[in-house]
Protein backbone atom coordinates (compact mmCIF):
# COMPACT_ATOMS: atom_id res chain seq x y z
CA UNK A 1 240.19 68.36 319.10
CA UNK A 2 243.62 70.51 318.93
CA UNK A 3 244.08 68.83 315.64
CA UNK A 4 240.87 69.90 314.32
CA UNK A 5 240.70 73.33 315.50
CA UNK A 6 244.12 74.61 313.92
CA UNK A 7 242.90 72.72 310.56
CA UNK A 8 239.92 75.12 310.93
CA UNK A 9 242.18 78.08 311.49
CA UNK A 10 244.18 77.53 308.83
CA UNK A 11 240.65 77.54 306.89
CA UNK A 12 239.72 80.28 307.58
CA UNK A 13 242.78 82.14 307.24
CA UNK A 14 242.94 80.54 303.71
CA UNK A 15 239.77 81.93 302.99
CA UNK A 16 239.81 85.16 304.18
CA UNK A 17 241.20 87.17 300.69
CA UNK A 18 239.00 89.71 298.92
CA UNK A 19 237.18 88.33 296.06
CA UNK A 20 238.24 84.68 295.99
CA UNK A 21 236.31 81.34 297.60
CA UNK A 22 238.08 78.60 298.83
CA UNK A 23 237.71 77.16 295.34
CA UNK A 24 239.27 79.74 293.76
CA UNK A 25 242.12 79.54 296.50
CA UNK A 26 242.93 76.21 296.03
CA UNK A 27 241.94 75.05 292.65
CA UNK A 28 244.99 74.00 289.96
CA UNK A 29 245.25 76.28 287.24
CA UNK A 30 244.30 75.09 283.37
CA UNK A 31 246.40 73.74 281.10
CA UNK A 32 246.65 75.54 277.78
CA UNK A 33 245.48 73.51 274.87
CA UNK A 34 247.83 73.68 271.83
CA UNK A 35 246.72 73.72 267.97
CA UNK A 36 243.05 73.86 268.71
CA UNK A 37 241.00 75.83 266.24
CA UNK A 38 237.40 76.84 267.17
CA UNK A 39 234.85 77.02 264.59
CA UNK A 40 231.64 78.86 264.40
CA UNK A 41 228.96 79.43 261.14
CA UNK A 42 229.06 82.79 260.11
CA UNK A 43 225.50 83.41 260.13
CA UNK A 44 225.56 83.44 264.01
CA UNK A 45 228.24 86.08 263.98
CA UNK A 46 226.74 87.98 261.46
CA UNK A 47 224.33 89.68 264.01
CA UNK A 48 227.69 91.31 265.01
CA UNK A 49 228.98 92.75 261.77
CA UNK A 50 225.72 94.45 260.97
CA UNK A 51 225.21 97.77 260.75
CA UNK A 52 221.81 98.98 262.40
CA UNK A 53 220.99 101.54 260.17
CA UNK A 54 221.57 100.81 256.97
CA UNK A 55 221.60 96.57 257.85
CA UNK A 56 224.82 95.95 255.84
CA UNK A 57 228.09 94.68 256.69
CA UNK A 58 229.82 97.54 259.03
CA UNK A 59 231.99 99.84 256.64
CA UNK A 60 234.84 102.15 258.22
CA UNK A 61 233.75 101.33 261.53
CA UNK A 62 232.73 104.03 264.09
CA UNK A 63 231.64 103.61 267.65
CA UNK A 64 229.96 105.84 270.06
CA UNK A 65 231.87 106.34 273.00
CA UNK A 66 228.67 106.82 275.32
CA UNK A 67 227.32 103.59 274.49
CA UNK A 68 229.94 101.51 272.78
CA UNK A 69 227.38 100.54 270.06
CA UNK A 70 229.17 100.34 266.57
CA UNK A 71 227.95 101.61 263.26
CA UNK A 72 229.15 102.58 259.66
CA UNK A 73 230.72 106.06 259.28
CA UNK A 74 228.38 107.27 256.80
CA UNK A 75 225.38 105.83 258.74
CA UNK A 76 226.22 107.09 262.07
CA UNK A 77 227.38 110.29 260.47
CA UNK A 78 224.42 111.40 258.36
CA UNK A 79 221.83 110.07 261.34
CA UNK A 80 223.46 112.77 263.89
CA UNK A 81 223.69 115.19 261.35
CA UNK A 82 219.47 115.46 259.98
CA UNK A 83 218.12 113.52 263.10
CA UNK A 84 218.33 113.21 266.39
CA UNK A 85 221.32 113.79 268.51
CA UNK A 86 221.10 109.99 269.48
CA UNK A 87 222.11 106.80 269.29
CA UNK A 88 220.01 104.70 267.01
CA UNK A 89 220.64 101.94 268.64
CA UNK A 90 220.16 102.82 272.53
CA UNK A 91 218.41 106.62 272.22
CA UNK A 92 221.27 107.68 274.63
CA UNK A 93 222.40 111.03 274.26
CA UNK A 94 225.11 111.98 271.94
CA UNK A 95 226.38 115.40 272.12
CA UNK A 96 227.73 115.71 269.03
CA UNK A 97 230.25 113.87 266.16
CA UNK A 98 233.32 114.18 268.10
CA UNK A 99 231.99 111.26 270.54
CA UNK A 100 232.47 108.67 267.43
CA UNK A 101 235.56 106.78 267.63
CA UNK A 102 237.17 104.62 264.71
CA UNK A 103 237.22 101.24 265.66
CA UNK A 104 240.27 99.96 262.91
CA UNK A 105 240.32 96.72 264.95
CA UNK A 106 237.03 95.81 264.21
CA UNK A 107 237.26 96.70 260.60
CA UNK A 108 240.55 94.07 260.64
CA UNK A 109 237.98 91.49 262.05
CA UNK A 110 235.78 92.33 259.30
CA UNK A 111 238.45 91.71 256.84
CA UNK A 112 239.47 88.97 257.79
CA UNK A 113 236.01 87.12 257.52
CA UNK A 114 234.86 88.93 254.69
CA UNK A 115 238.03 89.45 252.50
CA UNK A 116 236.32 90.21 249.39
CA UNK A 117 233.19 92.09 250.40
CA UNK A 118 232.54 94.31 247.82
CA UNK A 119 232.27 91.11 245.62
CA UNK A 120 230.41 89.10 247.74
CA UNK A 121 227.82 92.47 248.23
CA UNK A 122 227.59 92.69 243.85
CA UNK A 123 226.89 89.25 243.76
CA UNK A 124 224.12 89.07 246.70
CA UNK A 125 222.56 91.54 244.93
CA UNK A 126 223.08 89.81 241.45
CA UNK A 127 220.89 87.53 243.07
CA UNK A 128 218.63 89.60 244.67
CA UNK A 129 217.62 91.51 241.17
CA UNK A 130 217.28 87.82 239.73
CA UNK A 131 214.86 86.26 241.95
CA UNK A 132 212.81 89.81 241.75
CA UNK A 133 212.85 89.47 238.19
CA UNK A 134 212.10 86.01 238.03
CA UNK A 135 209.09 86.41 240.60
CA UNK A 136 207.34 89.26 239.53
CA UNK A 137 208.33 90.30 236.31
CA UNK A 138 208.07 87.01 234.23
CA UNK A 139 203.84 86.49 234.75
CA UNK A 140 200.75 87.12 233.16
CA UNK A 141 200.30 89.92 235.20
CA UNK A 142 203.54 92.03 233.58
CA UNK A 143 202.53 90.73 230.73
CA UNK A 144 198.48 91.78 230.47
CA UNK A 145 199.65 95.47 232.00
CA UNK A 146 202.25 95.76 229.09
CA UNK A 147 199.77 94.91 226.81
CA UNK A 148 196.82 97.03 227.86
CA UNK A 149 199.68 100.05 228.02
CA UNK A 150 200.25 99.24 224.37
CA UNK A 151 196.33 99.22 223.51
CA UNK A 152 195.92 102.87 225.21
CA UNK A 153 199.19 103.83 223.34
CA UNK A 154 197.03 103.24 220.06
CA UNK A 155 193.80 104.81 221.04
CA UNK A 156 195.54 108.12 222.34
CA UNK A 157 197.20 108.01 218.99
CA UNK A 158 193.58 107.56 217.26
CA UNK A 159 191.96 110.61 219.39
CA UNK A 160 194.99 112.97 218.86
CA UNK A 161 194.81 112.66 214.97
CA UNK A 162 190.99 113.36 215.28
CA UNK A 163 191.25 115.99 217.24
CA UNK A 164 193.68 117.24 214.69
CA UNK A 165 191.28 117.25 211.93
CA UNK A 166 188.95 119.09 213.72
CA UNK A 167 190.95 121.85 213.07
CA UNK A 168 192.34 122.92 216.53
CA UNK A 169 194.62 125.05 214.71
CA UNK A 170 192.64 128.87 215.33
CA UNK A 171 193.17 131.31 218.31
CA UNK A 172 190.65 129.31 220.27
CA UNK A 173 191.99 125.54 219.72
CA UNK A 174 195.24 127.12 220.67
CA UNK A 175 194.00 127.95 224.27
CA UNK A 176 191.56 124.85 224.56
CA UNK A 177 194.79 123.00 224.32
CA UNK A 178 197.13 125.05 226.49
CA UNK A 179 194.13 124.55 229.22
CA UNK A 180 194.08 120.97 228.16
CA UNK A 181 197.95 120.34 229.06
CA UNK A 182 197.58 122.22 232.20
CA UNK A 183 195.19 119.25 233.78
CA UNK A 184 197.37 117.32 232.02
CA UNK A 185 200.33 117.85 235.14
CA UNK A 186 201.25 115.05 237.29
CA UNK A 187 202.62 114.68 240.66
CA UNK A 188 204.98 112.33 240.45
CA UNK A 189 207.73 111.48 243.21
CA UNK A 190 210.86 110.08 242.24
CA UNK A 191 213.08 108.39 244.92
CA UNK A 192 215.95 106.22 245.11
CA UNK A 193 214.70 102.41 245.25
CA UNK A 194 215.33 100.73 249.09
CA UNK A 195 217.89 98.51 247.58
CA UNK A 196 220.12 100.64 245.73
CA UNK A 197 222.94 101.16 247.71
CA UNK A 198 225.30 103.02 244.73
CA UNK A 199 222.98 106.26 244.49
CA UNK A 200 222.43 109.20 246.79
CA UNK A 201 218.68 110.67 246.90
CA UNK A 202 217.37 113.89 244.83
CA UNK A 203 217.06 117.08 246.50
CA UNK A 204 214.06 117.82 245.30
CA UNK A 205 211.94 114.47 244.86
CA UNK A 206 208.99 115.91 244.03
CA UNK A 207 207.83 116.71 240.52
CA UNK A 208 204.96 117.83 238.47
CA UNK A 209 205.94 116.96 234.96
CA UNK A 210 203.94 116.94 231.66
CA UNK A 211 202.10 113.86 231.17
CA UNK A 212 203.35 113.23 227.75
CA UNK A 213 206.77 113.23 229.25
CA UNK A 214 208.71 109.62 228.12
CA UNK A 215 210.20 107.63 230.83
CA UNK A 216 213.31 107.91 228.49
CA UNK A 217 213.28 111.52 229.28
CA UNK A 218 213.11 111.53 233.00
CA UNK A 219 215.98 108.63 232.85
CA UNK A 220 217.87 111.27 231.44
CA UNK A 221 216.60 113.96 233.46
CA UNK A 222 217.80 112.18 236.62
CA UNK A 223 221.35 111.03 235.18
CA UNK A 224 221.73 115.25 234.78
CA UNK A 225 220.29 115.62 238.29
CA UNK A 226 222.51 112.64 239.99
CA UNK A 227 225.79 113.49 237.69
CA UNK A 228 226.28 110.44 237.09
CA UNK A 229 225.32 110.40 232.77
CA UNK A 230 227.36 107.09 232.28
CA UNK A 231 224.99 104.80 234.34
CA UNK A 232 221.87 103.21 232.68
CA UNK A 233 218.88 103.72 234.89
CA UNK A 234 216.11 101.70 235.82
CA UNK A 235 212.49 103.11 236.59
CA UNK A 236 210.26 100.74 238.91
CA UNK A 237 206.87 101.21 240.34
CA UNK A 238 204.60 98.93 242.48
CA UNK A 239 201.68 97.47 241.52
CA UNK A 240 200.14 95.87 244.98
CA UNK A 241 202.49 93.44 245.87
CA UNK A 242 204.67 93.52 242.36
CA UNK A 243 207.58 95.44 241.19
CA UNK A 244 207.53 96.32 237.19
CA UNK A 245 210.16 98.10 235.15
CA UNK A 246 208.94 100.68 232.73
CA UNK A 247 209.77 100.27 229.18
CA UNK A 248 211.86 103.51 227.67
CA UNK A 249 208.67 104.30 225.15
CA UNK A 250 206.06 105.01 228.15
CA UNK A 251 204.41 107.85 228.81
CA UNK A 252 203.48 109.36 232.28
CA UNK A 253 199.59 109.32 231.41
CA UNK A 254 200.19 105.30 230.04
CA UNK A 255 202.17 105.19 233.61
CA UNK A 256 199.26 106.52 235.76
CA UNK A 257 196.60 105.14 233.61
CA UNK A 258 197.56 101.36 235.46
CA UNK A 259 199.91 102.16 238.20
CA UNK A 260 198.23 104.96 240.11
CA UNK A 261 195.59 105.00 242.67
CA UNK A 262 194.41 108.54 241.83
CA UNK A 263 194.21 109.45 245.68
CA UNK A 264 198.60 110.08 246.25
CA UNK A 265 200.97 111.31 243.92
CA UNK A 266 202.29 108.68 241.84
CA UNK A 267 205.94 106.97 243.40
CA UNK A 268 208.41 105.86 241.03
CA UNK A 269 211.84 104.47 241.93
CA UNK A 270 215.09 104.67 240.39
CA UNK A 271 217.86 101.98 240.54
CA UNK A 272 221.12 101.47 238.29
CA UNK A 273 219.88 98.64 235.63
CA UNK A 274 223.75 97.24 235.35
CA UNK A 275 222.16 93.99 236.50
CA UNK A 276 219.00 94.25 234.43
CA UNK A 277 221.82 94.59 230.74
CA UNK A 278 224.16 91.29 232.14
CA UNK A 279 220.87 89.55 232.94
CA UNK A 280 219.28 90.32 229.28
């Protein structure tokens, strides 16, 4: 029984240090394990490198010190400077830009999975622009709606040279067709497509242009706008649930005669067509 007792002292004594069990007391530590390389897919860490704003791969990494959540400079940047003073992430409160932090070790993580990430971004969206072409562009459906913009291409050809011979040339055909152009205006809104990543936004989206106006025209009217005159634009609208490219020789009124709804102003979006001229 004295044996047993001081073995139960000595227990206790053992035991009795701040934060530790008696496993943690007595247990052997681990051996390190030389040469042993861990791997892991990169689609499960890919949740990390993600930006969630603008869902890319994180880009001059910045992190907000109130929350620790991590973003891309120019995300994080431009969201506390037109929204919300908040994270996007958490809603916590951020009082203003100087809580962001570069995080230059994270960006070295990011480099060293992703060495070459612009390339790898072109040629995901290489791919991307081919399967949208492929799916949606190369049907009957393109097809018919090019067609039937041809056919009212003729027959607005046809009225306009009757209308001619009429003799609309006197004081009174002049103002019939100055009235005539003026319900001739459309809304239109022109905005950067969701997946063009190289282009910043207009300041002014919103337009109300002549509908004779050629979709080669307001190319050219947005290179001027965008300063950027070298790039060869692409002009996309949706059609229910497909995306078509508008030929150069269109017309606004050919556009809205089979792409608007008549209820909203018509949407058009703009994308650099580098992809569009390898692809062809």
């Amino acid at each position: 029984t004295g044996t047993m007792s001081e073995a139960e002292g000595e227990t206790s004594s053992r035991s009795e240090i701040d934060g530790l069990t008696l496993y943690d007391v007595h247990r052997e530590p681990r051996k390190r394990l030389e040469g042993q390389v861990v791997e892991r897919p990169l689609h499960l860490i890919n949740a990390e490198l993600t930006c969630p704003v603008c869902l890319g791969t994180l880009r001059n990494t910045m992190i907000v010190m109130e929350c620790l959540h991590r973003f891309c400079n120019e995300c994080i940047q431009k969201s506390l400077r037109i929204g919300r003073k908040e994270c996007p992430s958490c809603r916590i409160h951020v009082p203003s830009r100087r809580s962001l932090r570069q995080d230059t070790n994270f960006d070295a993580i990011i480099k060293k999975i992703h060495p070459n990430l612009t390339k790898e971004l072109q040629s995901e969206e290489k791919r991307i622009a081919q399967h949208n072409r492929e799916r949606n562009l190369n049907n009957a459906f393109t097809l018919s709606c090019q067609a039937g913009i041809q056919l009212q291409q003729q027959q607005r050809k046809r009225s306009q040279k009757q209308k001619r011979k009429r003799g609309a040339g006197g004081v009174e055909g002049v103002e019939a067709k100055k009235i005539e152009l003026m319900h001739r205006l459309v809304n239109l809104a022109l905005r950067r497509h969701p997946a063009e990543r190289d282009l910043g936004d207009l300041e002014r989206p919103y337009l109300r242009l002549s509908s004779e106006l050629k979709v080669q025209q307001l190319k050219k009217f947005l290179s001027i706008k965008l300063g950027n005159q070298s790039a060869v634009f692409d002009l996309v609208v949706v059609a229910g649930s497909k995306c078509v490219v508008l030929d150069d020789h269109l017309s606004l009124h050919d556009v809205c005669q089979h792409f608007w709804d008549g209820q909203s102003d018509l949407v058009v979006h703009y994308r650099i067509a580098a992809v569009r001229g390898e692809l062809q």
